[in-house]
N, C-alpha and C. Protein backbone atom coordinates (compact mmCIF):
# COMPACT_ATOMS: atom_id res chain seq x y z
N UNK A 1 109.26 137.91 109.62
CA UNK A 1 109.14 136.63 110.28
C UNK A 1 110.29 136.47 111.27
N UNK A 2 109.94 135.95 112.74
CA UNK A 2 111.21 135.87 113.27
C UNK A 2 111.64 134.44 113.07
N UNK A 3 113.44 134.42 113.88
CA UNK A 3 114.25 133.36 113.28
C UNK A 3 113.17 132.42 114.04
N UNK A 4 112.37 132.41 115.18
CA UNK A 4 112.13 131.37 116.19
C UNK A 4 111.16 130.47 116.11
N UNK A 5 110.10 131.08 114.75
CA UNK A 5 108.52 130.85 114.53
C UNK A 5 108.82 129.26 114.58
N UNK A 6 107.96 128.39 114.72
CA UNK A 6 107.97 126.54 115.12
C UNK A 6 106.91 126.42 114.23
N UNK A 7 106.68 125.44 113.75
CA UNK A 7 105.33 124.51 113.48
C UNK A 7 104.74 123.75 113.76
N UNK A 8 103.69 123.44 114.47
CA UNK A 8 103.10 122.45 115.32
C UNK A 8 102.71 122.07 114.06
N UNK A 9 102.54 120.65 114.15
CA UNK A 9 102.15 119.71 113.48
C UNK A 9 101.05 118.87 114.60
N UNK A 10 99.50 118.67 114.24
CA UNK A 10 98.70 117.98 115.05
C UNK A 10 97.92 117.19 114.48
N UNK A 11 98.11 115.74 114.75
CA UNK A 11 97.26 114.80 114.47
C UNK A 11 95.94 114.46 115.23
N UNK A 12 95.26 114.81 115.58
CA UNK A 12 93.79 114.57 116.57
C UNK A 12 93.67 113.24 116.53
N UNK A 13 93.47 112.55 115.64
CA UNK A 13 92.83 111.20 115.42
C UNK A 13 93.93 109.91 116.02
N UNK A 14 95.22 110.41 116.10
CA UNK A 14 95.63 109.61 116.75
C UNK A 14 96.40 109.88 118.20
N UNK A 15 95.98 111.31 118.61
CA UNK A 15 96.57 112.33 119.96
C UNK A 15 98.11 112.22 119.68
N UNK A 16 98.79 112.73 118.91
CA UNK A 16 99.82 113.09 118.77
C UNK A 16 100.21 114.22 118.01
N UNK A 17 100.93 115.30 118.53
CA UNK A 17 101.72 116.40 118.23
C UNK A 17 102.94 116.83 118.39
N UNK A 18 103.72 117.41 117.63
CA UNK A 18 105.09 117.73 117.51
C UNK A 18 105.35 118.97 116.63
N UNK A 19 106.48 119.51 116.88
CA UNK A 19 106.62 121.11 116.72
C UNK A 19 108.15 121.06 116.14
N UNK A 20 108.08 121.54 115.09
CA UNK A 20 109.38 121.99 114.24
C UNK A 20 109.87 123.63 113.96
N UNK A 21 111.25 123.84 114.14
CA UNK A 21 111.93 125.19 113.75
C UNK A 21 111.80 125.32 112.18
N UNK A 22 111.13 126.09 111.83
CA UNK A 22 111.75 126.99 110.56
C UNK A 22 112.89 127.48 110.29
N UNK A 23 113.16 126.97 109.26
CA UNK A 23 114.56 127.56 108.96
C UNK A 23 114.82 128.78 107.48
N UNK A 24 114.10 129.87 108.16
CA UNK A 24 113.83 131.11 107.65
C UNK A 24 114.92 131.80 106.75
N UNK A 25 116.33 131.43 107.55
CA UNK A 25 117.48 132.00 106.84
C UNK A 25 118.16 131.34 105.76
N UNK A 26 117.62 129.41 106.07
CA UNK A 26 118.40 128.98 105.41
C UNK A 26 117.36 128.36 103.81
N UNK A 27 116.09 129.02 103.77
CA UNK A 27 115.29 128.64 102.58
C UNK A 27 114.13 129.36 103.10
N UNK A 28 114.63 130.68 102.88
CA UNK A 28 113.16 131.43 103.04
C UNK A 28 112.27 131.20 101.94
N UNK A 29 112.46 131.20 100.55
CA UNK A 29 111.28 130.91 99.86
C UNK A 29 110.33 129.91 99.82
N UNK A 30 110.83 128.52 100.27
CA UNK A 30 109.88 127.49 100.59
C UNK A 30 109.13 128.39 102.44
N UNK A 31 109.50 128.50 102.85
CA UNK A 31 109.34 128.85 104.46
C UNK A 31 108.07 130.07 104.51
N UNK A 32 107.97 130.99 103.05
CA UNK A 32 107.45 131.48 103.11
C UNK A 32 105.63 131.08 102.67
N UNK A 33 106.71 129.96 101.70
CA UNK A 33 105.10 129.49 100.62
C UNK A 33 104.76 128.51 101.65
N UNK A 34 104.93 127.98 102.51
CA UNK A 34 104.46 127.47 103.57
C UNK A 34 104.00 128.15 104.13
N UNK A 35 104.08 129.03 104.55
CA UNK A 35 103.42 130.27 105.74
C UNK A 35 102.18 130.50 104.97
N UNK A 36 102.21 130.73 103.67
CA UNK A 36 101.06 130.98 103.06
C UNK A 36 99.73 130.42 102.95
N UNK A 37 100.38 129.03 103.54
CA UNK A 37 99.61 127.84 103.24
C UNK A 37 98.84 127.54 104.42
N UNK A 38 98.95 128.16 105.93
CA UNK A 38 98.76 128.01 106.90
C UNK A 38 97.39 128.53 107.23
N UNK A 39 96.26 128.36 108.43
CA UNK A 39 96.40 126.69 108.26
C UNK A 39 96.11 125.93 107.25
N UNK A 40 96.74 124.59 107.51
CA UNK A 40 96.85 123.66 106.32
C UNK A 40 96.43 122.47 106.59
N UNK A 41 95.15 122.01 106.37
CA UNK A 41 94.47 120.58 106.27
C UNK A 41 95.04 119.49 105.71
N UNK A 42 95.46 118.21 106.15
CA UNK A 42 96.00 117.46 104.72
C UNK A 42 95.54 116.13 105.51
N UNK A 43 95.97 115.29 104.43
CA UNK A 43 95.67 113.55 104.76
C UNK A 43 97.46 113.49 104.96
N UNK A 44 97.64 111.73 105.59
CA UNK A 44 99.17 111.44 105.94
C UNK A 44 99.09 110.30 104.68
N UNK A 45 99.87 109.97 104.33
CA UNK A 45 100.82 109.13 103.16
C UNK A 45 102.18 108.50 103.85
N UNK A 46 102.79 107.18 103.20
CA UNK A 46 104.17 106.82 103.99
C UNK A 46 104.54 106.80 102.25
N UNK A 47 105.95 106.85 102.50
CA UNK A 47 106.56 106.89 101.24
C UNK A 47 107.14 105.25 100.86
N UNK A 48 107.19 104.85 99.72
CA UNK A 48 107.53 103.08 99.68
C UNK A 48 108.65 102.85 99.33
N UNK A 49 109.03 103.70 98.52
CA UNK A 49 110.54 103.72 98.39
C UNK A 49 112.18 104.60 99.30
N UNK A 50 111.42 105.56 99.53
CA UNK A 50 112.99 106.31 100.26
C UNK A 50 113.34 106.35 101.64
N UNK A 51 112.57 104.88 102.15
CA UNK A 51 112.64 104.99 103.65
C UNK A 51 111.49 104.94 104.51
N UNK A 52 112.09 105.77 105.79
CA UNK A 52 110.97 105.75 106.84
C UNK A 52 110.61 107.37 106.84
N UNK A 53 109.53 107.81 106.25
CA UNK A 53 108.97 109.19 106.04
C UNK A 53 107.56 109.37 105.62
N UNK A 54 107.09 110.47 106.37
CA UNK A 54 105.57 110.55 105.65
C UNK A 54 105.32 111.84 105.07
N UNK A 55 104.30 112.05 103.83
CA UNK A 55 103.84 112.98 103.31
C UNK A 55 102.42 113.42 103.31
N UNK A 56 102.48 114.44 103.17
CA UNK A 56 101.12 115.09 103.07
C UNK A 56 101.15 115.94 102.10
N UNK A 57 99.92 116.34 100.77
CA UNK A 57 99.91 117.02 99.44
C UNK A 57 99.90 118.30 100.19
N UNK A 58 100.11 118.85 99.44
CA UNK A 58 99.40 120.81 100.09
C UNK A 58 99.39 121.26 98.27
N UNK A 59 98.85 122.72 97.88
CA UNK A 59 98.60 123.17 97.05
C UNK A 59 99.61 124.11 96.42
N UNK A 60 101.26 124.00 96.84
CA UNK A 60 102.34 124.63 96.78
C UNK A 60 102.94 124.06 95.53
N UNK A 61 103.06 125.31 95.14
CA UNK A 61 104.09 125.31 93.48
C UNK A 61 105.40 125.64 93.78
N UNK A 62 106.25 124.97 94.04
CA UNK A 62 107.69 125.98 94.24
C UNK A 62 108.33 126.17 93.12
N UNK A 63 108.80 127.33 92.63
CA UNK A 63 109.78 127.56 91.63
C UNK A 63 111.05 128.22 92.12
N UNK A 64 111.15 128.29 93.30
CA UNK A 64 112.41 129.61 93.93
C UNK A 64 113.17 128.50 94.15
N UNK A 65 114.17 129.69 95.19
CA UNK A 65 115.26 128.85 95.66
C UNK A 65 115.01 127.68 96.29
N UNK A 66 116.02 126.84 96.64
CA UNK A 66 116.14 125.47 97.30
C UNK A 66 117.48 125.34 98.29
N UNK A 67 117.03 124.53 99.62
CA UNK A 67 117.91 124.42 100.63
C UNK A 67 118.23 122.57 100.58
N UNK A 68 118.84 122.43 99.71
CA UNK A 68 119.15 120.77 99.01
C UNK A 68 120.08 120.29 100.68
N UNK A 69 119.36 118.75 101.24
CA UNK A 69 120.60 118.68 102.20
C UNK A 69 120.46 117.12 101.86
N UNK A 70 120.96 116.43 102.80
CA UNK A 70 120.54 114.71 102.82
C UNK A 70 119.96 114.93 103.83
N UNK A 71 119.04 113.71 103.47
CA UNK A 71 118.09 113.44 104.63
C UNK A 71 118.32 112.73 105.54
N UNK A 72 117.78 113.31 107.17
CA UNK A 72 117.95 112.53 108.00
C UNK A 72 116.53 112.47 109.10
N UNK A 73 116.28 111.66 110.07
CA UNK A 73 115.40 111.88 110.92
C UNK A 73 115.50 113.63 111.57
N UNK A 74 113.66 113.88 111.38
CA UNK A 74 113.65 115.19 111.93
C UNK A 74 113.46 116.13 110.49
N UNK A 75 114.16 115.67 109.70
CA UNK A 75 114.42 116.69 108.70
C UNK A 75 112.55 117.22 107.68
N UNK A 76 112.63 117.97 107.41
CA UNK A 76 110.84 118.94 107.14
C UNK A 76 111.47 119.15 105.62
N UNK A 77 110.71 118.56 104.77
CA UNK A 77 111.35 119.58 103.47
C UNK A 77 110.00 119.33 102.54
N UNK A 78 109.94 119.87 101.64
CA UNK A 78 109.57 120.18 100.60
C UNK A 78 109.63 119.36 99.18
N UNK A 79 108.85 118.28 98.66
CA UNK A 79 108.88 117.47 97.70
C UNK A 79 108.38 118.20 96.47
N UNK A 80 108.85 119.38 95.72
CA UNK A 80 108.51 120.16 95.01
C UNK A 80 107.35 119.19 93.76
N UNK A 81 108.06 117.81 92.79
CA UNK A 81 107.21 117.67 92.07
C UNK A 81 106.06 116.98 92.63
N UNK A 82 106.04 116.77 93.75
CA UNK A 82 104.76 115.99 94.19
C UNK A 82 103.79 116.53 94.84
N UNK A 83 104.20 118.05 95.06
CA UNK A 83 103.47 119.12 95.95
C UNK A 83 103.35 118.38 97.28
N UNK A 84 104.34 118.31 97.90
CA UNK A 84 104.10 117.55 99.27
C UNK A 84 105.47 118.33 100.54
N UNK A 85 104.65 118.00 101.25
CA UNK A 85 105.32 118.38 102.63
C UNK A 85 106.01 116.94 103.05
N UNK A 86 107.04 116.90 103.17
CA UNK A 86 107.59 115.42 103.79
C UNK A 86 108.54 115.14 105.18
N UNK A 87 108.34 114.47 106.05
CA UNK A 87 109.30 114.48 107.35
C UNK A 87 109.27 113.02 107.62
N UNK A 88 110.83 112.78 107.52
CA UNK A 88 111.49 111.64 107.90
C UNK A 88 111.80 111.46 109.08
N UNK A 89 111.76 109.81 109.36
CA UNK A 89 111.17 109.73 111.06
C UNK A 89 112.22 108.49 111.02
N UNK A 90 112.54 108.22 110.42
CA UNK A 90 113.84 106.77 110.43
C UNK A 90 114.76 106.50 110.02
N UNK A 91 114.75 105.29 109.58
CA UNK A 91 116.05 104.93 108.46
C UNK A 91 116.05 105.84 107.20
N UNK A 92 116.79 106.07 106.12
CA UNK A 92 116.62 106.44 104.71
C UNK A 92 117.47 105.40 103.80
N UNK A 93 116.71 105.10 102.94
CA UNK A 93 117.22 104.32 101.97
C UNK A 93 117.47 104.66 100.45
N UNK A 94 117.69 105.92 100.16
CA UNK A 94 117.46 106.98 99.07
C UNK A 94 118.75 108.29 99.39
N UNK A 95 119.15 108.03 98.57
CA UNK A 95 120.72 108.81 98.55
C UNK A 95 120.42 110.57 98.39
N UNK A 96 118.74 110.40 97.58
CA UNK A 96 118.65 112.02 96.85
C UNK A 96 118.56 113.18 97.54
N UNK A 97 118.95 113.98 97.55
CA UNK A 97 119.03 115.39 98.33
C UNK A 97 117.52 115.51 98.36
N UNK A 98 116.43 116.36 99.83
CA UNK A 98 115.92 117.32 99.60
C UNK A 98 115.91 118.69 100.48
N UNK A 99 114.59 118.89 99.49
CA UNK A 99 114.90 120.54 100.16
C UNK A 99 114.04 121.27 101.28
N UNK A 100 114.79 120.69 101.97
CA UNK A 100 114.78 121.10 103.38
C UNK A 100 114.37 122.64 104.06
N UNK A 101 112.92 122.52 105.09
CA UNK A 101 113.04 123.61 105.35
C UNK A 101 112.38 124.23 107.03
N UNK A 102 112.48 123.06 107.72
CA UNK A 102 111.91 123.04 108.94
C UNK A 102 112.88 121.69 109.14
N UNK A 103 112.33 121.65 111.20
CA UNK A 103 113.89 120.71 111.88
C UNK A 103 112.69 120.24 113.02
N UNK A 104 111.94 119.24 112.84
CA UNK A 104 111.31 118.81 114.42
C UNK A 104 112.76 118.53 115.64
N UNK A 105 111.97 119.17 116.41
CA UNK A 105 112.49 119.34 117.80
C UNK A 105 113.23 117.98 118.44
N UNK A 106 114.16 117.62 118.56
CA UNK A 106 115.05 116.14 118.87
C UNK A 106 114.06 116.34 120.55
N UNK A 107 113.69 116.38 121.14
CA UNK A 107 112.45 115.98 121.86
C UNK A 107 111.10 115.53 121.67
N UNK A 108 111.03 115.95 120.29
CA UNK A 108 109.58 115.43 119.99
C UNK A 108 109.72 114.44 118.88
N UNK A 109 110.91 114.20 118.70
CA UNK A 109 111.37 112.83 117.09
C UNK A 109 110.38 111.63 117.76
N UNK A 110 110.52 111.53 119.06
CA UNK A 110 109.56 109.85 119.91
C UNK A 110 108.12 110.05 118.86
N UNK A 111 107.24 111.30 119.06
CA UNK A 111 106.33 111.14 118.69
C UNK A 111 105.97 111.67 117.06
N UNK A 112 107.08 111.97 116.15
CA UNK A 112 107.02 111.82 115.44
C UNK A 112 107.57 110.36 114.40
N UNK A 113 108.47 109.61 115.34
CA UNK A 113 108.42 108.14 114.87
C UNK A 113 107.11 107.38 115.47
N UNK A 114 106.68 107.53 116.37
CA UNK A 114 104.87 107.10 116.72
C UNK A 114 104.42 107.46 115.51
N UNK A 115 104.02 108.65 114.99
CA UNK A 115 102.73 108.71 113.93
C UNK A 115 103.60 108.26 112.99
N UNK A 116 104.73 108.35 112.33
CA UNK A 116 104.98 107.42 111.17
C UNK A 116 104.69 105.97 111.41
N UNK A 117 105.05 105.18 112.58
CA UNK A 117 104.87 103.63 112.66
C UNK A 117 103.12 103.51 112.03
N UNK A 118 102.32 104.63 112.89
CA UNK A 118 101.02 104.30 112.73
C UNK A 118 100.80 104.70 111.27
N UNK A 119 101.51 105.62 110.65
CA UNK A 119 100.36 105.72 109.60
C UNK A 119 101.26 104.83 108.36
N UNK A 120 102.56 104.08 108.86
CA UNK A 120 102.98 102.69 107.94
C UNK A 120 101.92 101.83 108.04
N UNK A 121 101.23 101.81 109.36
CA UNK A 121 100.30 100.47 109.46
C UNK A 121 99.02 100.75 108.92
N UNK A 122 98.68 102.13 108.51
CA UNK A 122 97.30 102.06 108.22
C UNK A 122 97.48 102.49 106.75
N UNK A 123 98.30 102.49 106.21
CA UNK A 123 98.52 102.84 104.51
C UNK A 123 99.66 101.67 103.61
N UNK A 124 100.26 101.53 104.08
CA UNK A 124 101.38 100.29 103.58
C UNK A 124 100.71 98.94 103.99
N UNK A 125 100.60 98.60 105.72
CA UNK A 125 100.90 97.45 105.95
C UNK A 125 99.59 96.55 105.75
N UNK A 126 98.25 97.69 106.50
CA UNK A 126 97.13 97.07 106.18
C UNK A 126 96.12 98.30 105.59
N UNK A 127 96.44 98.83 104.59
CA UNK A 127 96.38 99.49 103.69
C UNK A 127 94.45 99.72 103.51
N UNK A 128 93.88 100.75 103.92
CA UNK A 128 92.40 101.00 104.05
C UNK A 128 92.09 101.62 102.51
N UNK A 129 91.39 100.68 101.56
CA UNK A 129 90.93 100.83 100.25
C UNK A 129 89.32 101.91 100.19
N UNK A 130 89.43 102.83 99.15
CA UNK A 130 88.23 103.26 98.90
C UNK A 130 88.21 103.05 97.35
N UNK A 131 86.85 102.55 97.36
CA UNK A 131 86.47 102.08 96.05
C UNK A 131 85.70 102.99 94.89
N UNK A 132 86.24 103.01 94.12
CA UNK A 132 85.40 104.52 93.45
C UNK A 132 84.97 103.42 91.86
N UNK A 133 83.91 103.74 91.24
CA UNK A 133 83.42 103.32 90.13
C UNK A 133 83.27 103.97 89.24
N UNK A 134 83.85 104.02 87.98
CA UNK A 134 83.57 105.08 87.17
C UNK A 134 82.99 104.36 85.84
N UNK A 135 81.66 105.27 85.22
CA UNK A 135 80.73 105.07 84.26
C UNK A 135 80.45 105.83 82.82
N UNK A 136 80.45 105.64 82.36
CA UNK A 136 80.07 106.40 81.14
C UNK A 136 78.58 106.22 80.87
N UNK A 137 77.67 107.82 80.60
CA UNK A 137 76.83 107.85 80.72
C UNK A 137 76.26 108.18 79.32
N UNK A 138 75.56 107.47 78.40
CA UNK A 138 75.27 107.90 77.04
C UNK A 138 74.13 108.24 77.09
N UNK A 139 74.53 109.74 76.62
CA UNK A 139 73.17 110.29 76.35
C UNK A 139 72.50 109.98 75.31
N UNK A 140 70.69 109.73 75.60
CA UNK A 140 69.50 109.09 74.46
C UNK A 140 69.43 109.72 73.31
């Protein structure tokens, strides 16, 4: 893998994209189980407690190493127990280290604080419900 590989990140539905460095040397084992994962379909999530950040699930187990930093805008890491990909786009209000493993581009932070504002407003603020019903069916 070279040091330079990026990750576009593309939202269609709301025309916004942005591209992050891998940071290959400094947590290759998440960097890799990401690569693995590519491409990678997901839904967006905002987080309610640790700030201004959004997540997306993926199907990643990490058990390896970890690149623990504090979080700041820009920062790509890895939410190991929640199986989630996470990138913070604002303030942080959560002291806890994570583990960090991609860096969006300080040119493209504008439009990665755009899709966080939007997807605060369509999951937190006015929050789009799906209703599921569940039945028990006794057999005669």
């Amino acid at each position: 893998m070279s040091s330079s590989e990026i990750l576009e990140f593309d939202a269609p539905s709301v025309g916004l994209s942005f591209r992050a460095k891998l940071l290959a040397e400094e947590n290759p084992d998440v960097v890799a189980q990401v690569l693995a994962q590519l491409p990678l379909k997901s839904v967006l999530g905002h987080v309610v407690i640790s700030g201004e950040a959004i997540w997306m699930p993926t199907r990643i187990v990490h058990l390896g190493r970890n690149n623990m930093v504090q979080r700041h805008p820009g920062a790509v890491y890895l939410y190991a127990p929640g199986q989630s990909i996470c990138l913070t786009y604002g303030k942080i209000t959560e002291s806890a280290n994570v583990n960090k493993f991609a860096e969006v581009f300080g040119e493209d932070l504008p439009k990665l604080q755009q899709l966080g504002t939007q997807v605060y407003e369509q999951t937190v603020t006015q929050p789009r419900r799906n209703i599921v019903e569940i039945n028990v069916r006794r057999a005669a």
